[in-house]
Structures are given as structure tokens and as C-alpha cells.
Protein backbone atom coordinates (compact mmCIF):
# COMPACT_ATOMS: atom_id res chain seq x y z
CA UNK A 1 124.32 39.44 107.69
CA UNK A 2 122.58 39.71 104.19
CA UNK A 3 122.41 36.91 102.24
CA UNK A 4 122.14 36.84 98.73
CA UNK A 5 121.70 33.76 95.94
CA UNK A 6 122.33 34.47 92.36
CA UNK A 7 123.98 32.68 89.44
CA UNK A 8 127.79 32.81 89.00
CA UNK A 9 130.14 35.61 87.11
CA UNK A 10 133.29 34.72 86.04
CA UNK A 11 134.50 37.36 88.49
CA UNK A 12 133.16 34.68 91.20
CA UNK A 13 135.73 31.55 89.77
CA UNK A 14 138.73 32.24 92.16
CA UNK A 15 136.00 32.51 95.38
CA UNK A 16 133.81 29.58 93.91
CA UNK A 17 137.29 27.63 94.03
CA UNK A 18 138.10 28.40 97.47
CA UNK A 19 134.62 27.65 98.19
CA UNK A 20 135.20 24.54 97.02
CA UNK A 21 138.84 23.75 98.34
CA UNK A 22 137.01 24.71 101.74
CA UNK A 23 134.03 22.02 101.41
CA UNK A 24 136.25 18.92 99.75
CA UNK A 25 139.91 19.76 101.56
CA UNK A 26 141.35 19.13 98.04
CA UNK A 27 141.76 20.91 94.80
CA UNK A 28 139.77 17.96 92.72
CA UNK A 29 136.11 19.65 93.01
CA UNK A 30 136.81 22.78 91.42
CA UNK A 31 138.92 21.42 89.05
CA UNK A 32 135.47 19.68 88.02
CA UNK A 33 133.59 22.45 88.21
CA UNK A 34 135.96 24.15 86.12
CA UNK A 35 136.57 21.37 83.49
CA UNK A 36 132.39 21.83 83.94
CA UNK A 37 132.30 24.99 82.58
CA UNK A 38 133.81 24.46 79.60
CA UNK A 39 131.09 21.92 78.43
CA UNK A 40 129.21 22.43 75.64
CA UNK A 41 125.90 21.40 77.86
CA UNK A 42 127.28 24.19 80.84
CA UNK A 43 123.87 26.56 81.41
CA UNK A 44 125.88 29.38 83.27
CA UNK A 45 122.16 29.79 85.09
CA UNK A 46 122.15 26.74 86.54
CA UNK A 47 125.20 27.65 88.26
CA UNK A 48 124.38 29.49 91.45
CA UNK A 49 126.52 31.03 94.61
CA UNK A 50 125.39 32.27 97.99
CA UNK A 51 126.91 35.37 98.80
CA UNK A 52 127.06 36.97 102.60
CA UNK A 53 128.07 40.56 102.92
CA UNK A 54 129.83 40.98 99.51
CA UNK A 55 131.62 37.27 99.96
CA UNK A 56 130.81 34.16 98.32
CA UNK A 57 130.03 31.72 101.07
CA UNK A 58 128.76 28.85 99.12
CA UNK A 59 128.09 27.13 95.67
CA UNK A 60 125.83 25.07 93.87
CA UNK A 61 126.10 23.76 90.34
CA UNK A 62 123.46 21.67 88.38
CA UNK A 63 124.92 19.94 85.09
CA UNK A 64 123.12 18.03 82.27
């Protein structure tokens, strides 16, 4: 398994999601991280997903 760690693309929102949904067993956390996003203080750097094999396997977000 190759793991990689590298900041988000908005081709990674649906996976990030499920990521989510995954960790929490409920739809609320990436509903935050999406309301997140639209922030005017979002750094899209500081918004970071582990990715195993071409899949996004986790997700970390730092906000101001």
C-alpha cells in the first residue's frame, strides 16, 4: 500500500464526505467541513487528505 498526504481538490469533496460519514456515522461533519469551505478565512492548504492506492482514506482540516 502507498500512502500519500497532500492538500484537498475539489475533485476529493464527495470522498472527503464519505470519509467523514465513515468517522462521525452522521452526515453533520461534512456538512461542516463543507459550510467550512466556503469561509472567507478557508486556506484550501490547510486542508489535507491521506490517500492509499488512488483512494482517499482519511482527512484533516485546520480552520482559523
Amino acid at each position: 500500500m502507498t500512502l500519500k498526504i497532500r492538500p484537498e481538490t475539489t475533485a476529493d469533496y464527495p470522498a472527503i464526505t464519505a470519509v467523514n460519514y465513515i468517522a462521525f456515522g452522521q452526515p453533520g461533519e461534512g456538512k461542516l467541513v463543507e459550510n467550512l469551505r466556503k469561509s472567507s478565512k478557508f486556506v484550501p492548504e490547510l486542508s489535507i487528505v491521506a490517500e492509499a492506492d488512488g483512494k482517499i482514506v482519511g482527512h484533516i482540516f485546520f480552520s482559523q
